[in-house]
PDB file of N, CA and C in Angstrom:
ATOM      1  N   UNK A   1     105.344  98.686  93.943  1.00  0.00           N
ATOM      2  CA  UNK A   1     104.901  98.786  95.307  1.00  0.00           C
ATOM      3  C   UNK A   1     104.551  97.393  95.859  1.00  0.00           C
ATOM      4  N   UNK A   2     103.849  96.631  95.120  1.00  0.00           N
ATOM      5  CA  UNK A   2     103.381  95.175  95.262  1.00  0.00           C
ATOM      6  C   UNK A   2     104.771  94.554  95.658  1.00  0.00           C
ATOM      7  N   UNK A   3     105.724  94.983  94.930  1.00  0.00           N
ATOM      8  CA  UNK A   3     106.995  93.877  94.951  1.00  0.00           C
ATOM      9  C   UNK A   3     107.731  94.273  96.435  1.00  0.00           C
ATOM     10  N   UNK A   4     107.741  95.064  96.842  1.00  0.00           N
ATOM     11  CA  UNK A   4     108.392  95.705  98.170  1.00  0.00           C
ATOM     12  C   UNK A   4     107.857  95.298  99.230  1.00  0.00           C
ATOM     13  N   UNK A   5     106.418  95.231  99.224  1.00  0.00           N
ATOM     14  CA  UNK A   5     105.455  94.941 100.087  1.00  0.00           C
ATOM     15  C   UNK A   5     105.838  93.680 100.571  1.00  0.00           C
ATOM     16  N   UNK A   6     105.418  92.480  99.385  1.00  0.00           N
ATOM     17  CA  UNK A   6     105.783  91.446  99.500  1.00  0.00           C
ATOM     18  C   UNK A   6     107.322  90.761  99.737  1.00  0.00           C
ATOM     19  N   UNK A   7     107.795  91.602  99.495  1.00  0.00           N
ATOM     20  CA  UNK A   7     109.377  91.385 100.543  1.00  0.00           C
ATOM     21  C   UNK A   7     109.628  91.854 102.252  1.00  0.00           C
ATOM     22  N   UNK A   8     108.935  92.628 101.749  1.00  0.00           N
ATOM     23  CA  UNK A   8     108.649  92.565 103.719  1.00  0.00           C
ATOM     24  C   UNK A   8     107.774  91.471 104.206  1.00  0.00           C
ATOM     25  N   UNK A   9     106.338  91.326 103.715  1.00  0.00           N
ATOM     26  CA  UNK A   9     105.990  90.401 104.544  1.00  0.00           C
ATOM     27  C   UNK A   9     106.646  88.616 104.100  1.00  0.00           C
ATOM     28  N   UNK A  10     107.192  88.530 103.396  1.00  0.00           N
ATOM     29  CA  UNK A  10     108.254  87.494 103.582  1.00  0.00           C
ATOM     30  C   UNK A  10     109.410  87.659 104.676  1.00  0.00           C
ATOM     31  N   UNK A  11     110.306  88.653 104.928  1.00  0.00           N
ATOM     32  CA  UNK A  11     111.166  88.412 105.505  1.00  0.00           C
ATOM     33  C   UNK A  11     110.429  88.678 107.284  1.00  0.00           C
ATOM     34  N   UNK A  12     108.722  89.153 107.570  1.00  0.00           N
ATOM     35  CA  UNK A  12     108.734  89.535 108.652  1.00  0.00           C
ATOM     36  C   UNK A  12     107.600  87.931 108.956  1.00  0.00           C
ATOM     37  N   UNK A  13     107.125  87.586 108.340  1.00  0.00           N
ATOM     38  CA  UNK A  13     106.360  86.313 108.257  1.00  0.00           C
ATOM     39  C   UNK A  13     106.316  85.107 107.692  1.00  0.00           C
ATOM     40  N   UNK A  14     107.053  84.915 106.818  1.00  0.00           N
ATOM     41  CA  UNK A  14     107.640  83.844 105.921  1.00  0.00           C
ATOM     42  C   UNK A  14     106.807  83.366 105.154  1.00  0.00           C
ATOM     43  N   UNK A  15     105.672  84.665 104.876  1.00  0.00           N
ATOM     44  CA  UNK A  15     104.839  84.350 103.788  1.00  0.00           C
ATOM     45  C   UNK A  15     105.740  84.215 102.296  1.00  0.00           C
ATOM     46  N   UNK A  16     105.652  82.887 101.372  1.00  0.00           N
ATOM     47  CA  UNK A  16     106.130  83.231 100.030  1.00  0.00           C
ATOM     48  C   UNK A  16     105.679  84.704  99.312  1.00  0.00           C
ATOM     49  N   UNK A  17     107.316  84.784  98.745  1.00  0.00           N
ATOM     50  CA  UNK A  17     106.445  86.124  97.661  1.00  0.00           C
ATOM     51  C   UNK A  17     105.428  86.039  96.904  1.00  0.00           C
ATOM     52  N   UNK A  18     104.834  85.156  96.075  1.00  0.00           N
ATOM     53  CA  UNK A  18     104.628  84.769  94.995  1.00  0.00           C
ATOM     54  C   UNK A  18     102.736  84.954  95.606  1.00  0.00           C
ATOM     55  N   UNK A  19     103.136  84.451  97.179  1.00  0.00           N
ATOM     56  CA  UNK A  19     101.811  84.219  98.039  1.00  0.00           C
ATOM     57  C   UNK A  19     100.723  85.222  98.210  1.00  0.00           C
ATOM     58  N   UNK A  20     101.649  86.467  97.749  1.00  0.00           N
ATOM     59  CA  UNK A  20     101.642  87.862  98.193  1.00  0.00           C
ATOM     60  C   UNK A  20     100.819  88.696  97.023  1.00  0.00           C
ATOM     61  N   UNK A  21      99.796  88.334  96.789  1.00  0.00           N
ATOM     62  CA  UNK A  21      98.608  88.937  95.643  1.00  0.00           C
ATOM     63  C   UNK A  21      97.662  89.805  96.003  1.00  0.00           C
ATOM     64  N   UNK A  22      97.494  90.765  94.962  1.00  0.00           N
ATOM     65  CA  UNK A  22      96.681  91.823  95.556  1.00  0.00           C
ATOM     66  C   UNK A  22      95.296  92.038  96.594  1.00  0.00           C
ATOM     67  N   UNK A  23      94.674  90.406  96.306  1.00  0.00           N
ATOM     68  CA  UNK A  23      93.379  90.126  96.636  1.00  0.00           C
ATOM     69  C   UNK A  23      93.843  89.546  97.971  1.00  0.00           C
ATOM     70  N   UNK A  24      94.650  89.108  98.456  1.00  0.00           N
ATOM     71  CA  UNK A  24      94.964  88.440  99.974  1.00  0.00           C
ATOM     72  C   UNK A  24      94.765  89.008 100.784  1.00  0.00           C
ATOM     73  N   UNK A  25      93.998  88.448 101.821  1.00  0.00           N
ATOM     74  CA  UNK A  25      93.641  89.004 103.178  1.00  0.00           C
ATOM     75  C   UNK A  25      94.747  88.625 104.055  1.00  0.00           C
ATOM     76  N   UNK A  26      95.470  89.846 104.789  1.00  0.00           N
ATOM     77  CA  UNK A  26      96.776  89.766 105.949  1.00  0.00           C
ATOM     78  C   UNK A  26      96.289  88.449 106.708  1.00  0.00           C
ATOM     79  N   UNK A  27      95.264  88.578 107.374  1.00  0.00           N
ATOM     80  CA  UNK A  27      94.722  87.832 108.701  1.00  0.00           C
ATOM     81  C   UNK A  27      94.758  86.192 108.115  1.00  0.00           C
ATOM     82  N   UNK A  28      93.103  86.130 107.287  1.00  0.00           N
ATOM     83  CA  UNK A  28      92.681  85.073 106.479  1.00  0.00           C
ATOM     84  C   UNK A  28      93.506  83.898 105.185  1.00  0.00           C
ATOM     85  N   UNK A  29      93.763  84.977 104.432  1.00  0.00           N
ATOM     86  CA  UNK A  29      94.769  84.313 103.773  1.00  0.00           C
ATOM     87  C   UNK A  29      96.175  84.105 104.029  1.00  0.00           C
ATOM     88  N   UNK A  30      96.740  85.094 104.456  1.00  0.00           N
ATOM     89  CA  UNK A  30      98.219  85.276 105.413  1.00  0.00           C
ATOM     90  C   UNK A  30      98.745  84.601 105.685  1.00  0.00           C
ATOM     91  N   UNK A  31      98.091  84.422 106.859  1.00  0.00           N
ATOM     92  CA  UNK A  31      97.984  83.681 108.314  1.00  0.00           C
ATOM     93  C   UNK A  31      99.359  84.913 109.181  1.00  0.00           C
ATOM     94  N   UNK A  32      99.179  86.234 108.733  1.00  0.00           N
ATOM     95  CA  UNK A  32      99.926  87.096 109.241  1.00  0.00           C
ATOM     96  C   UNK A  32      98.972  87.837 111.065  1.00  0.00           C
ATOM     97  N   UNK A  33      99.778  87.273 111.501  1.00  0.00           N
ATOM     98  CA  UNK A  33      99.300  87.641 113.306  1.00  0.00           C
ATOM     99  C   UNK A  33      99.310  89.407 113.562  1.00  0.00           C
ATOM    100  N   UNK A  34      97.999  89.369 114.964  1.00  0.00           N
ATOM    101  CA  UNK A  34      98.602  91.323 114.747  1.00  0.00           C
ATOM    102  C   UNK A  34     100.438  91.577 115.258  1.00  0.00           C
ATOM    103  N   UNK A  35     101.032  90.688 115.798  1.00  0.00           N
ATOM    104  CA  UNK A  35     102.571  91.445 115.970  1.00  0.00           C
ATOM    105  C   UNK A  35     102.947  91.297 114.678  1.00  0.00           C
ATOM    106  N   UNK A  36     103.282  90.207 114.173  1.00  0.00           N
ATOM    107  CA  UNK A  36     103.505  90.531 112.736  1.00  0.00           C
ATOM    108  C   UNK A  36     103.210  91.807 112.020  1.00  0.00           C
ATOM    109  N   UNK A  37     101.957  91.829 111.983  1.00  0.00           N
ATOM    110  CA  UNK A  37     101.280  92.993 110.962  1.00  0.00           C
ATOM    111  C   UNK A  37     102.011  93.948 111.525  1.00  0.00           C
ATOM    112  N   UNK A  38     102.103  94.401 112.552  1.00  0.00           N
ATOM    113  CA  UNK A  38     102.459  95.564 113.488  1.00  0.00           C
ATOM    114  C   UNK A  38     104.047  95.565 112.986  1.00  0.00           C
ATOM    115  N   UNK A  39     105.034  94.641 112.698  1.00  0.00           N
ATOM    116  CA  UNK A  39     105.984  94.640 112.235  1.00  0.00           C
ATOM    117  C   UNK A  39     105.811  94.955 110.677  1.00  0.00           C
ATOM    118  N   UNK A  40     105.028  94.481 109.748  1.00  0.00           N
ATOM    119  CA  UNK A  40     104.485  94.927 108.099  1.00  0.00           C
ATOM    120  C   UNK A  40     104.799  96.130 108.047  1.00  0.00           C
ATOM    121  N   UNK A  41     104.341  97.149 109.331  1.00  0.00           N
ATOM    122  CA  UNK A  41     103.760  98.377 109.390  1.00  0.00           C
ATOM    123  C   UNK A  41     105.027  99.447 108.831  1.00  0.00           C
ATOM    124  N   UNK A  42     105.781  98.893 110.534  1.00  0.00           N
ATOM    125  CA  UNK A  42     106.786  99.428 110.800  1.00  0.00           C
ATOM    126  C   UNK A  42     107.485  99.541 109.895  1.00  0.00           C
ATOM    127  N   UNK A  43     108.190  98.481 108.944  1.00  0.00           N
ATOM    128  CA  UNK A  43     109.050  98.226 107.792  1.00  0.00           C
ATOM    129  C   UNK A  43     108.308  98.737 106.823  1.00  0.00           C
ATOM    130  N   UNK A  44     107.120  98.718 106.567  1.00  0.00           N
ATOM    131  CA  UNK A  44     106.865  99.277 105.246  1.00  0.00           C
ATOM    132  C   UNK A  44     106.919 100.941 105.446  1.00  0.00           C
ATOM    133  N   UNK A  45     106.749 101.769 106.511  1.00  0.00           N
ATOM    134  CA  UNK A  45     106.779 103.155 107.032  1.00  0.00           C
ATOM    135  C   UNK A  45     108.260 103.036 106.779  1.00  0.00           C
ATOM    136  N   UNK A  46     108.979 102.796 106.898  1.00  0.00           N
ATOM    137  CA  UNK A  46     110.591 102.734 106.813  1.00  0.00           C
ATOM    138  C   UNK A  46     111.023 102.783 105.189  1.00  0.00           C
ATOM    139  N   UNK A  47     110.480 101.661 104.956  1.00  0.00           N
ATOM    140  CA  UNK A  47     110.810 101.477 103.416  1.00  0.00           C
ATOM    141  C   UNK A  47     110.314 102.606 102.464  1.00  0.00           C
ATOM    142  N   UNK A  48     109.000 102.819 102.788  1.00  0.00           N
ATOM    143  CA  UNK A  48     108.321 103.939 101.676  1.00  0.00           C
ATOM    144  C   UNK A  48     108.628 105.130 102.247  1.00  0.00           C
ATOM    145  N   UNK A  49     109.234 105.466 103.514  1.00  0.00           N
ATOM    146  CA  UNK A  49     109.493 106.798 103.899  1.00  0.00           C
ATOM    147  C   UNK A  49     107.962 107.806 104.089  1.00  0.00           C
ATOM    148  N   UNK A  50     107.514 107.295 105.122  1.00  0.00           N
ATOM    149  CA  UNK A  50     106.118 107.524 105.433  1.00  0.00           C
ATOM    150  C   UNK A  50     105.138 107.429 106.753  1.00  0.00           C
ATOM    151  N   UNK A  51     104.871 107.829 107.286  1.00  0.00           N
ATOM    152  CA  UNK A  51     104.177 107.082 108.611  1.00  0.00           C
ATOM    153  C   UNK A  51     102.507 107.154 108.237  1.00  0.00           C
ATOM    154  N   UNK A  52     102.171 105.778 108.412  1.00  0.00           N
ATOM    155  CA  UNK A  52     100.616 105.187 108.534  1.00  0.00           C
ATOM    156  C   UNK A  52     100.277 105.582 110.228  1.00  0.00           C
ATOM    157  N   UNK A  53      99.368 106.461 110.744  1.00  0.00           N
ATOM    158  CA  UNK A  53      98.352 106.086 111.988  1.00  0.00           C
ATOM    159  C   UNK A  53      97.637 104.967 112.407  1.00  0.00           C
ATOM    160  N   UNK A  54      97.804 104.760 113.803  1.00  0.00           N
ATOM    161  CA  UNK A  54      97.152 103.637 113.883  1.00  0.00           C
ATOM    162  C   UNK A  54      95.761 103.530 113.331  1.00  0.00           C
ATOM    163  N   UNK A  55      95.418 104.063 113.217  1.00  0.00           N
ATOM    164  CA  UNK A  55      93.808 104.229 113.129  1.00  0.00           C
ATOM    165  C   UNK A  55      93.277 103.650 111.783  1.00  0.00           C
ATOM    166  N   UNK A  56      94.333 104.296 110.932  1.00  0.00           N
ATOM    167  CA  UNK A  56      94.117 103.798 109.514  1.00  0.00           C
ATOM    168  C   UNK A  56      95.088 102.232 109.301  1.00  0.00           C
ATOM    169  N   UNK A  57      95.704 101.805 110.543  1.00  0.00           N
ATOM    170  CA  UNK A  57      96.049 100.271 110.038  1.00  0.00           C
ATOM    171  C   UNK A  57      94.827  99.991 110.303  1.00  0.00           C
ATOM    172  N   UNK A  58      94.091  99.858 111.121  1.00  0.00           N
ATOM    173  CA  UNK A  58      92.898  98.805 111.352  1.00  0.00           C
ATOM    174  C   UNK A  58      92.215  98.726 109.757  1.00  0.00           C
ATOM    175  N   UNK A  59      91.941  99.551 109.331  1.00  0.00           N
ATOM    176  CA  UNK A  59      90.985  99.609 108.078  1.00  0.00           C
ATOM    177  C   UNK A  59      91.639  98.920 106.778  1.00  0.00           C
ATOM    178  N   UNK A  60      93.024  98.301 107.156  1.00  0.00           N
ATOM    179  CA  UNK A  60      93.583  98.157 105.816  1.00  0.00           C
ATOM    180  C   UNK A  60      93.725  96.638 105.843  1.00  0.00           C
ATOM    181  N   UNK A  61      92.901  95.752 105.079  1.00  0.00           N
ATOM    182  CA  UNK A  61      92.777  94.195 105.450  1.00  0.00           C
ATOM    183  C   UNK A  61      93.474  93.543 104.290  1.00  0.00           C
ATOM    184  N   UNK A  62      93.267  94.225 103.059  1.00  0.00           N
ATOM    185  CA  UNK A  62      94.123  93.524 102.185  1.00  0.00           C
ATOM    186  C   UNK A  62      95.069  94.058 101.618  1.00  0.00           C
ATOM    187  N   UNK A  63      96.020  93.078 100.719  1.00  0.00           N
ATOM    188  CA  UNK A  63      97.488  93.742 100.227  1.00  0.00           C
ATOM    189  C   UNK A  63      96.976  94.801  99.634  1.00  0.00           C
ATOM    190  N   UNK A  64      95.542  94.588  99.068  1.00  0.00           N
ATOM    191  CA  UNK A  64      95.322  96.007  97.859  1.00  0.00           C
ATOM    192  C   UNK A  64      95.179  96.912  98.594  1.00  0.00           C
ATOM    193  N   UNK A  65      94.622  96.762  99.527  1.00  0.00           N
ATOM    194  CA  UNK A  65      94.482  98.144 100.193  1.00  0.00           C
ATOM    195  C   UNK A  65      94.760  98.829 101.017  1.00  0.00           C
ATOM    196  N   UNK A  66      96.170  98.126 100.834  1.00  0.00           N
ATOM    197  CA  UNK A  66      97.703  98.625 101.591  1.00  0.00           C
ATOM    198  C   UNK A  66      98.425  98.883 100.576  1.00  0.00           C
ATOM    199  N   UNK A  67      98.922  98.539  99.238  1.00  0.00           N
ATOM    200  CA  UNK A  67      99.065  98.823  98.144  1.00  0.00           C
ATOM    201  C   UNK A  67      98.622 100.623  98.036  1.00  0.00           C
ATOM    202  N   UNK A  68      97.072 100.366  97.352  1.00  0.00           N
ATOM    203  CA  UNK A  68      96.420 101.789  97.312  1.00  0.00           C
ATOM    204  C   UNK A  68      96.703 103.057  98.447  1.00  0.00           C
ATOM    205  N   UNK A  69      97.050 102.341  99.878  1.00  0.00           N
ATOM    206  CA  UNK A  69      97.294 103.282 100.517  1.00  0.00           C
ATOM    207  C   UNK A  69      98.480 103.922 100.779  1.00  0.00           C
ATOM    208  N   UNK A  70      99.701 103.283 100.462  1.00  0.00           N
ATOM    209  CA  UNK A  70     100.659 103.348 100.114  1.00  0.00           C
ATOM    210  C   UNK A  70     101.101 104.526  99.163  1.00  0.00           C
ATOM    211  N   UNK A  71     100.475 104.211  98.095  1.00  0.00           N
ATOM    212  CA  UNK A  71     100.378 105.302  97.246  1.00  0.00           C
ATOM    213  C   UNK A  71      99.955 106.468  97.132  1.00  0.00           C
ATOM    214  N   UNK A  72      98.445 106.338  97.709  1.00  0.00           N
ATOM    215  CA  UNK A  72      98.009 107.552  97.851  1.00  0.00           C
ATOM    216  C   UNK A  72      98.218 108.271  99.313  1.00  0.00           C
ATOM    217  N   UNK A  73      99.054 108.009  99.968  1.00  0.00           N
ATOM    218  CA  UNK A  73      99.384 108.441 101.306  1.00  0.00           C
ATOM    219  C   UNK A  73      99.831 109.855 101.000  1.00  0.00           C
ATOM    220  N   UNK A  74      98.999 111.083 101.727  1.00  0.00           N
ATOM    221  CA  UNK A  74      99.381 112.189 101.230  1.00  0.00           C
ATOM    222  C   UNK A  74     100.981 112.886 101.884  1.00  0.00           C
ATOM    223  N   UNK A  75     101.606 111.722 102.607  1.00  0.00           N
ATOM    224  CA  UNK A  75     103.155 112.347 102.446  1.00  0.00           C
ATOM    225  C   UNK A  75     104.008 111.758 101.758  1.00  0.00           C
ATOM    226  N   UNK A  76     103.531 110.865 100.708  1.00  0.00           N
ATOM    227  CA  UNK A  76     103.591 110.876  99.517  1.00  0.00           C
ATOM    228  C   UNK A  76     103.106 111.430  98.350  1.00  0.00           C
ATOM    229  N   UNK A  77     102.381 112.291  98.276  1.00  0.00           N
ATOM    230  CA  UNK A  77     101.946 112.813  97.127  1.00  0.00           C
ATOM    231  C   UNK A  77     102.249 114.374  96.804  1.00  0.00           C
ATOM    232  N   UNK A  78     103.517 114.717  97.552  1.00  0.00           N
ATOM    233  CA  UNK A  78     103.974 115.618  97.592  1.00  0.00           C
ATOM    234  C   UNK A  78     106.131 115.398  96.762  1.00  0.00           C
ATOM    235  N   UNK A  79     106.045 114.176  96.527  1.00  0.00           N
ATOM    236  CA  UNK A  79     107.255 113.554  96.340  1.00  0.00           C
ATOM    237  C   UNK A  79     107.375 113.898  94.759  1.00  0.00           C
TER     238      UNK A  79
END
């Protein structure tokens, strides 16, 4: 999941992969902007076959806990 992630926000921000660690903050460490992020979103809903609410992007600041949510997204946990 980590590895997918971090291929999107490389190809949507030109963050290095490598840059792309669980503990990184989008904003702080990033330097990922909200259109950017808003693009993260989109592609990662695409990629994992899933839709995130807005409501719950705001709450999600780091890779981990976009990672974790990823996973435990309950239209995923029916897969």
């Amino acid at each position: 999941m980590l590895d997918g992630l971090a291929e999107i926000i490389n190809e949507i921000a030109g963050v290095a992969v490598e840059d792309v660690r669980m503990g990184a903050r989008f904003t702080e460490d990033l330097d990922i902007d909200s259109l950017s992020l808003v693009e993260v979103v989109v592609a990662a809903e695409e990629r994992f076959d899933m839709s995130i609410p807005d409501e719950d992007v705001l709450g999600v600041r780091t890779v981990r806990e976009a990672v974790d949510y990823i996973v435990n997204a309950p239209s995923r946990r029916h897969r």
